[in-house]
N, C-alpha and C. Protein backbone atom coordinates (compact mmCIF):
# COMPACT_ATOMS: atom_id res chain seq x y z
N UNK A 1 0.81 -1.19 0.00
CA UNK A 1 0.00 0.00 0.00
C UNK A 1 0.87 1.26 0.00
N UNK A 2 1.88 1.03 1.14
CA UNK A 2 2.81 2.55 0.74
C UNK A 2 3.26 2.53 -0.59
N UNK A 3 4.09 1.83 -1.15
CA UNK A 3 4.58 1.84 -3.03
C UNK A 3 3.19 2.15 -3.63
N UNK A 4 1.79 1.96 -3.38
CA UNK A 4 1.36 2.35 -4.44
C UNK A 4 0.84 3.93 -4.07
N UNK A 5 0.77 4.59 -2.55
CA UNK A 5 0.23 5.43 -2.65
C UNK A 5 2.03 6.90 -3.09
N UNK A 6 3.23 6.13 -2.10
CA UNK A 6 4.16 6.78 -2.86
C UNK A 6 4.68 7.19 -4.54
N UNK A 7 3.79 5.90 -5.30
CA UNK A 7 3.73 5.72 -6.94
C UNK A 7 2.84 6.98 -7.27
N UNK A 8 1.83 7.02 -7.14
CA UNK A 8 0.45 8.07 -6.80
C UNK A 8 1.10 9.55 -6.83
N UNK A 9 1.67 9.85 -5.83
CA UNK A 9 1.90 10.92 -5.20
C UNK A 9 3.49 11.46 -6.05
N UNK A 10 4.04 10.64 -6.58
CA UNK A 10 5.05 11.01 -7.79
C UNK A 10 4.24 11.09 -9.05
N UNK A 11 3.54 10.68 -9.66
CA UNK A 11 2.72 10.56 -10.27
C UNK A 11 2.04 12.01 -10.86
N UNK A 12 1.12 12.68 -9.69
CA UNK A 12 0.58 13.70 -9.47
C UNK A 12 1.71 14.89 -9.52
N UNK A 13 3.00 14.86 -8.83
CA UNK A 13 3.76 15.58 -8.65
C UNK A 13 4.55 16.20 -10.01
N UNK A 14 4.52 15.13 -10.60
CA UNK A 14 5.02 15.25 -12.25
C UNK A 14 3.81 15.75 -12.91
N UNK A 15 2.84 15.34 -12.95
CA UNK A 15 1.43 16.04 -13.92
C UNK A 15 1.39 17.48 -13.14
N UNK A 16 1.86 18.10 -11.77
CA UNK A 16 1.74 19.41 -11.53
C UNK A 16 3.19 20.30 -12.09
N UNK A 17 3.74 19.51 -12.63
CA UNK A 17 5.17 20.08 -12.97
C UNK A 17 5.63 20.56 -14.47
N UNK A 18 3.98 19.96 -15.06
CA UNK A 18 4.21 19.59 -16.39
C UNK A 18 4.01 20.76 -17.04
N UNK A 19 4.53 21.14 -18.33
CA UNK A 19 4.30 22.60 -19.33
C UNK A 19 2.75 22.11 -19.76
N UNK A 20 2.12 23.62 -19.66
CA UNK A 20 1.12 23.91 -19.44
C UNK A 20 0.81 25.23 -20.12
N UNK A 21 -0.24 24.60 -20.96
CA UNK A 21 -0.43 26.15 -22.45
C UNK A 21 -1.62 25.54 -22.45
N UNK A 22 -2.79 26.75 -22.09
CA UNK A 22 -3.97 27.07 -22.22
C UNK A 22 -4.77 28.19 -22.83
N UNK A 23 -6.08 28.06 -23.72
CA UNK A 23 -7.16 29.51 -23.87
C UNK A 23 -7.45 29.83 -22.66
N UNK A 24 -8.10 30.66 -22.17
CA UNK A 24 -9.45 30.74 -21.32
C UNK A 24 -10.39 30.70 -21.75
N UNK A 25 -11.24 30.24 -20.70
CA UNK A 25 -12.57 29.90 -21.31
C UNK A 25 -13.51 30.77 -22.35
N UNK A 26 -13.85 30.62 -22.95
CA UNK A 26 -14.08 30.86 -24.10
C UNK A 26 -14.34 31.45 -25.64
N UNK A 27 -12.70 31.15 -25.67
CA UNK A 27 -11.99 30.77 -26.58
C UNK A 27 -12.21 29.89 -27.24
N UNK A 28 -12.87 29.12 -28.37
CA UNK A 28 -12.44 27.66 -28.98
C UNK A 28 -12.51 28.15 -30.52
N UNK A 29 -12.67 26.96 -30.45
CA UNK A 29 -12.96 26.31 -32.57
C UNK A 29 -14.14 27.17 -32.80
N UNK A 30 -14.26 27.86 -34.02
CA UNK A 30 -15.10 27.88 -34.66
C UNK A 30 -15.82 29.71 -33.70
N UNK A 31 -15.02 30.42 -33.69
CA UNK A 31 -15.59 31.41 -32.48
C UNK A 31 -15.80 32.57 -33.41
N UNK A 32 -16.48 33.46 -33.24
CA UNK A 32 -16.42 35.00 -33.82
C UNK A 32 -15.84 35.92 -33.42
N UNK A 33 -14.84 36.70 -34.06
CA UNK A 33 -14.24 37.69 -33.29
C UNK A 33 -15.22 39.27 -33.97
N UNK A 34 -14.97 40.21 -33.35
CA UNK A 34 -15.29 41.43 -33.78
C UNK A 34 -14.56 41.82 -34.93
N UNK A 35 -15.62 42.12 -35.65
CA UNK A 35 -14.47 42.97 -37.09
C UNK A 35 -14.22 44.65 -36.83
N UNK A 36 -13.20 44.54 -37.43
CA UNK A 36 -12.91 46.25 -38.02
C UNK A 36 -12.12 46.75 -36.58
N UNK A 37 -11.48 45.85 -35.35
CA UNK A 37 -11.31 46.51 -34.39
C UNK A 37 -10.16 45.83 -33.74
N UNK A 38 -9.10 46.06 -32.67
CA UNK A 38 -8.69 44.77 -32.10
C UNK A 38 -9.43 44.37 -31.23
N UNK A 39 -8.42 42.92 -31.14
CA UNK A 39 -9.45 41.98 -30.85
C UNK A 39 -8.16 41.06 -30.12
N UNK A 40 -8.30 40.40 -29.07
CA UNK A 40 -7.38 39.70 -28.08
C UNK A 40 -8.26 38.02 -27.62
N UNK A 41 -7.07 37.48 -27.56
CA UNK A 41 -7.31 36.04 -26.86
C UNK A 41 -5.83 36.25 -25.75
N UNK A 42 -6.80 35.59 -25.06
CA UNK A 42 -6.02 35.12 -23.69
C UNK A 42 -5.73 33.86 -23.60
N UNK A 43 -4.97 33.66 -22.01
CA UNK A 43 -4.76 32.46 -21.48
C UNK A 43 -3.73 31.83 -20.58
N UNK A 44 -3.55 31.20 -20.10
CA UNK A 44 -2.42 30.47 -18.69
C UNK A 44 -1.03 29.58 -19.51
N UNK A 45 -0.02 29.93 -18.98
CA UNK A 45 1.41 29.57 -19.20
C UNK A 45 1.88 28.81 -18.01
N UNK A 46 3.07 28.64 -18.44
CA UNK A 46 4.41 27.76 -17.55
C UNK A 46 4.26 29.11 -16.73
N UNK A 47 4.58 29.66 -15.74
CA UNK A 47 5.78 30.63 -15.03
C UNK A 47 6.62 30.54 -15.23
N UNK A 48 7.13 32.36 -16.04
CA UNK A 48 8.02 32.57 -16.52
C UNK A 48 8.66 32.06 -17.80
N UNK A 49 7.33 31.79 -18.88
CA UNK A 49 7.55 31.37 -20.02
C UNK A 49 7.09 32.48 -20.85
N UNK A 50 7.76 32.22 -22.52
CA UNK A 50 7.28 33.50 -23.24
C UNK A 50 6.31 32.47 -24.13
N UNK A 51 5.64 33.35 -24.75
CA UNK A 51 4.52 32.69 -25.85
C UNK A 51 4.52 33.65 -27.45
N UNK A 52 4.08 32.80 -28.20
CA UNK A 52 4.62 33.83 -29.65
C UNK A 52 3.13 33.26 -30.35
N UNK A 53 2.38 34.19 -30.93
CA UNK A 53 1.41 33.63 -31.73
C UNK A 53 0.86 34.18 -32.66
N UNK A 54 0.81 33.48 -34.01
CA UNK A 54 0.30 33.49 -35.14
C UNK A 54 -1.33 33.01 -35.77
N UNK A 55 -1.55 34.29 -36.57
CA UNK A 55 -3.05 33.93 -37.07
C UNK A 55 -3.06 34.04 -38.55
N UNK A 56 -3.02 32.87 -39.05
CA UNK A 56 -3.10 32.17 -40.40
C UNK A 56 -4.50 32.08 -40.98
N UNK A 57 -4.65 33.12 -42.23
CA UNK A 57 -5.77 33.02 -42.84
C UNK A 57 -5.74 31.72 -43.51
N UNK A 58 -6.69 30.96 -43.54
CA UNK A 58 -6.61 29.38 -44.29
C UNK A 58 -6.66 29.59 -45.78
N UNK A 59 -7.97 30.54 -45.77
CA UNK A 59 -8.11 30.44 -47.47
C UNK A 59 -7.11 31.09 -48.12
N UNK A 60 -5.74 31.93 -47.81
CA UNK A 60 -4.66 32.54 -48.39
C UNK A 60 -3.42 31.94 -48.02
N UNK A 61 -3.52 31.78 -46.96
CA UNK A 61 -2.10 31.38 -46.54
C UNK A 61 -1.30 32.15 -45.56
N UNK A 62 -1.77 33.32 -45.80
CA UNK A 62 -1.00 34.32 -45.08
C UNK A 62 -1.11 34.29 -43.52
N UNK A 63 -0.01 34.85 -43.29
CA UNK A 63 -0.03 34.65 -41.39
C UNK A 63 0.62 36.00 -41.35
N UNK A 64 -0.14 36.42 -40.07
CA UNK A 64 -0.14 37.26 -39.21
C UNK A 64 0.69 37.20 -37.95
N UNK A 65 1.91 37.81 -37.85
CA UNK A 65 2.51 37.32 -36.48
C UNK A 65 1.98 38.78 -35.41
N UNK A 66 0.81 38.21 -34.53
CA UNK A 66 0.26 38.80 -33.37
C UNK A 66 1.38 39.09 -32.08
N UNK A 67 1.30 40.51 -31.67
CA UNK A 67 1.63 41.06 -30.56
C UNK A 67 1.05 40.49 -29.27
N UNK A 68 2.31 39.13 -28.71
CA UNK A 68 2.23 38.89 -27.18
C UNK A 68 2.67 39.91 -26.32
N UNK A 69 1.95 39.38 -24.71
CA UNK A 69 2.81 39.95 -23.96
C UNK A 69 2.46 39.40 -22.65
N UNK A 70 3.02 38.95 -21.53
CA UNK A 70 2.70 38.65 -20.36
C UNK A 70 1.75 39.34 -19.28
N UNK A 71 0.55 38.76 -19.19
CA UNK A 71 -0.27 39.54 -18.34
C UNK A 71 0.31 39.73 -16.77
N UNK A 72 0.86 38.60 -16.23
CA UNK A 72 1.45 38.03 -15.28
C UNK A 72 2.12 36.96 -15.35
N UNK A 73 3.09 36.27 -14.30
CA UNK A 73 4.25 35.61 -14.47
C UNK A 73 3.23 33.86 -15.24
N UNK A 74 1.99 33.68 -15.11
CA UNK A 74 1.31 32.57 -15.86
C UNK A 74 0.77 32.68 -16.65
N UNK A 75 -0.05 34.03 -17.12
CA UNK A 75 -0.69 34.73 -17.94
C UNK A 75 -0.73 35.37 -19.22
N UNK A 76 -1.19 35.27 -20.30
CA UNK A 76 -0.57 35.95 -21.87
C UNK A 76 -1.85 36.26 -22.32
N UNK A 77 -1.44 37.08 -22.93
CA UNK A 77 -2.51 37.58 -23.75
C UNK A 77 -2.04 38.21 -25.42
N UNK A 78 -2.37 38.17 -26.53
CA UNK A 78 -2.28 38.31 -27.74
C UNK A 78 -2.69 39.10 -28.73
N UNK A 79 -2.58 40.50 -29.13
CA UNK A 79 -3.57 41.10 -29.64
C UNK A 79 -3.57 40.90 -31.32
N UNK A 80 -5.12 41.02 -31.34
CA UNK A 80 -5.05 40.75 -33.11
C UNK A 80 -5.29 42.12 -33.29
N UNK A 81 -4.79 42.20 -34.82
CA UNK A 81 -5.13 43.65 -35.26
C UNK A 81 -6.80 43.90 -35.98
N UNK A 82 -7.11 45.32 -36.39
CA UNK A 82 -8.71 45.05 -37.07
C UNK A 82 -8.39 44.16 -38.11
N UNK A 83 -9.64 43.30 -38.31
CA UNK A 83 -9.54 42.38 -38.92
C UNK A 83 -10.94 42.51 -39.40
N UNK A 84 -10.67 42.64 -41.39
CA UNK A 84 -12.20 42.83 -41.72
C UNK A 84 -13.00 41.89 -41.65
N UNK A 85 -14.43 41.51 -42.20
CA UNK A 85 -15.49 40.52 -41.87
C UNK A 85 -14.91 39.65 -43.04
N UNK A 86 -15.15 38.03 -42.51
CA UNK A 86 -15.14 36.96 -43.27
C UNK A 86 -13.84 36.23 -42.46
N UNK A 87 -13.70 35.43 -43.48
CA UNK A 87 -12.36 34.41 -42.63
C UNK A 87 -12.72 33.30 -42.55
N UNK A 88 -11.50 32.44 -42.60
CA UNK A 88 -11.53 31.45 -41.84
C UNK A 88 -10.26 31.20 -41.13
N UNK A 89 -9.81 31.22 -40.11
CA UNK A 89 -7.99 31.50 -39.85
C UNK A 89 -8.07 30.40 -38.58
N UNK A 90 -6.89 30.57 -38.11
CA UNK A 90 -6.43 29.51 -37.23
C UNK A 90 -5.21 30.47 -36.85
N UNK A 91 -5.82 30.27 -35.18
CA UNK A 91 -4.84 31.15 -34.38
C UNK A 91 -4.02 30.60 -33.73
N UNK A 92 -2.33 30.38 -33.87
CA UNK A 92 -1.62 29.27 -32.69
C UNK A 92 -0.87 29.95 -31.93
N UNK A 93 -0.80 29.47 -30.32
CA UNK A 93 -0.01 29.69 -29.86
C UNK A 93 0.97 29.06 -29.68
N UNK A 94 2.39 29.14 -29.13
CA UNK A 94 3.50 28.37 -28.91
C UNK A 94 3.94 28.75 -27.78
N UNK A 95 4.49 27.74 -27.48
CA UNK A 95 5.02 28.45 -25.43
C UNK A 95 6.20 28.09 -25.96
N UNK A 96 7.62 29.28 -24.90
CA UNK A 96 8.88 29.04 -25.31
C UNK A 96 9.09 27.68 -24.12
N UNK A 97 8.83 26.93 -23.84
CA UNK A 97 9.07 25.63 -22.74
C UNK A 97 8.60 24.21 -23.65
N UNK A 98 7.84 24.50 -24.95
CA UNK A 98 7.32 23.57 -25.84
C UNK A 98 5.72 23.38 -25.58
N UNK A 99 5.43 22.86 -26.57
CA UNK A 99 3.97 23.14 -26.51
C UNK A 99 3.31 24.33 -27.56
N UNK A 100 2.02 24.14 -27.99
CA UNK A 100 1.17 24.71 -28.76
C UNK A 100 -0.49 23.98 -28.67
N UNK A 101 -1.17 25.30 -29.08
CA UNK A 101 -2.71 25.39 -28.80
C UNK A 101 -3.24 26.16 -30.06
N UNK A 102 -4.09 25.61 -30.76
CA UNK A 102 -4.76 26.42 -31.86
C UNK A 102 -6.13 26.75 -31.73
N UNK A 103 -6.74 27.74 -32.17
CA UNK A 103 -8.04 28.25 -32.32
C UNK A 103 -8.72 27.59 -34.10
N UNK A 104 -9.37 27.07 -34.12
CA UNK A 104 -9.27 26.86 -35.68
C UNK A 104 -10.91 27.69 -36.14
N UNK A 105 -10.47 27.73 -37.56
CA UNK A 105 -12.39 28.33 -37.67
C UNK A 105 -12.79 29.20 -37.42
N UNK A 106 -11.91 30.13 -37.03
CA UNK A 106 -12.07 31.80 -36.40
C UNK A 106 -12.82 32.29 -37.42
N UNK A 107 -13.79 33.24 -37.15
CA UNK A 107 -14.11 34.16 -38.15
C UNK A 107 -14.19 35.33 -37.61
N UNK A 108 -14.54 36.45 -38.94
CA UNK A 108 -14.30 37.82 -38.29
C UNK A 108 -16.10 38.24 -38.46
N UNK A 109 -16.88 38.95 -37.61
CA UNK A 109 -17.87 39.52 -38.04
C UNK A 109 -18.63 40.72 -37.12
N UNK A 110 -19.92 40.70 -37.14
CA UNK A 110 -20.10 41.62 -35.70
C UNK A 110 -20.82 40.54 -34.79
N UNK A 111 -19.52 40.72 -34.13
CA UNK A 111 -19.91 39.54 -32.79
C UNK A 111 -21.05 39.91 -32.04
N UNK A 112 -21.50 41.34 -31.69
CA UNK A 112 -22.65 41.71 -31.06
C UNK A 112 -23.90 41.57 -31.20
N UNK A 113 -24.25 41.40 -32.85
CA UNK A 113 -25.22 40.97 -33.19
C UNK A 113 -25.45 39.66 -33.36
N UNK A 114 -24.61 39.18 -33.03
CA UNK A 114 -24.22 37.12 -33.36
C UNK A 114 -24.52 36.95 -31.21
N UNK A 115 -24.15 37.31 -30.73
CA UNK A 115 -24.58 37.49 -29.59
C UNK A 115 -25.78 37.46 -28.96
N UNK A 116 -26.46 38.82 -29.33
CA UNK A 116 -27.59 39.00 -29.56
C UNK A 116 -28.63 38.00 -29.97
N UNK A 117 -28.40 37.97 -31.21
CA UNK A 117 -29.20 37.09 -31.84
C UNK A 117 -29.08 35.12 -30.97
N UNK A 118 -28.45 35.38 -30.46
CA UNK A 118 -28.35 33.76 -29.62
C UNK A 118 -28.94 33.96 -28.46
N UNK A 119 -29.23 35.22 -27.92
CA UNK A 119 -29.98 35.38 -26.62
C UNK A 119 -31.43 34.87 -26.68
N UNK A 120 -31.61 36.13 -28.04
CA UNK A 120 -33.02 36.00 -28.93
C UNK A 120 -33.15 34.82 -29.18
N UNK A 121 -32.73 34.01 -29.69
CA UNK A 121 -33.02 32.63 -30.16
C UNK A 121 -33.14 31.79 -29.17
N UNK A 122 -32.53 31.66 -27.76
CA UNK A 122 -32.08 30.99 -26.56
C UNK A 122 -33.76 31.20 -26.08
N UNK A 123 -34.27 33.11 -26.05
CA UNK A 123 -35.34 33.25 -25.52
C UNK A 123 -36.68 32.54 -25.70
N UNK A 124 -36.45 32.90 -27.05
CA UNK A 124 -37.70 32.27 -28.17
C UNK A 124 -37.74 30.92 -27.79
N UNK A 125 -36.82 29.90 -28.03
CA UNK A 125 -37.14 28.77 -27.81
C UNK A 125 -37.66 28.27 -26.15
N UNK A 126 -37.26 29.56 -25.29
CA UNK A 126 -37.66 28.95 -23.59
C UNK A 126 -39.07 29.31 -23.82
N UNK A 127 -39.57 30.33 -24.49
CA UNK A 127 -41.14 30.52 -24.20
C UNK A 127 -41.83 29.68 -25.17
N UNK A 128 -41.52 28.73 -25.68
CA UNK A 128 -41.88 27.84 -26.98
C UNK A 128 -42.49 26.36 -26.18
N UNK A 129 -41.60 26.82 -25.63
CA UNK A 129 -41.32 25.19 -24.62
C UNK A 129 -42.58 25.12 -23.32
């Protein structure tokens, strides 16, 4: 029983030790950003790691190398520049410790009314019901 709870407890100790590159919540696949404006993604690092990240239009090819910068010693954040409506891009990050995280499916539009309109739709369907 001690070897397996000492196995355990190395175990855990290594998965808390491990490089660690995250969005925040929500962030994913397939998201809308605001057009015509900047526009930022966040998210959690190693301590004391740098992060570098690129946003690759799919249908061109072209990439965008986005302005990091450390929010705090775990923390990054990324700014995109205005970015007109349409798209399809894929945003990656890279941590300098190894590791990478992509956004895929990004598009650009007016997120407020895409917002909106999901409240509206969210509503409609509760009084339907």
């Amino acid at each position: 029983m001690k070897g397996v709870l000492c196995g355990l407890t190395t175990l855990l100790s290594a998965h808390v030790g491990s490089a660690e590159l995250l969005f925040s919540d929500g962030f994913t696949n397939d998201m809308v950003l605001q057009q015509g404006t900047k526009s930022a993604v966040y998210g959690l690092k190693d301590v004391g790691s740098d992060v570098t990240a690129v946003m690759t239009d799919t249908t061109t090819g072209s990439k965008t190398q986005l302005a990091t910068r450390s929010v705090s010693d775990s923390e990054w954040k990324a700014v995109i520049p205005p970015t007109k409506a349409g798209g399809d891009y894929t945003i990656t990050v890279t941590g300098s410790t190894g590791g990478s995280i992509e956004i895929e499916r990004a598009t650009f539009g007016n997120a407020n009314s895409l917002i909106c309109n999901r409240r509206l739709f969210s509503l409609r369907n509760a009084m339907d019901s």
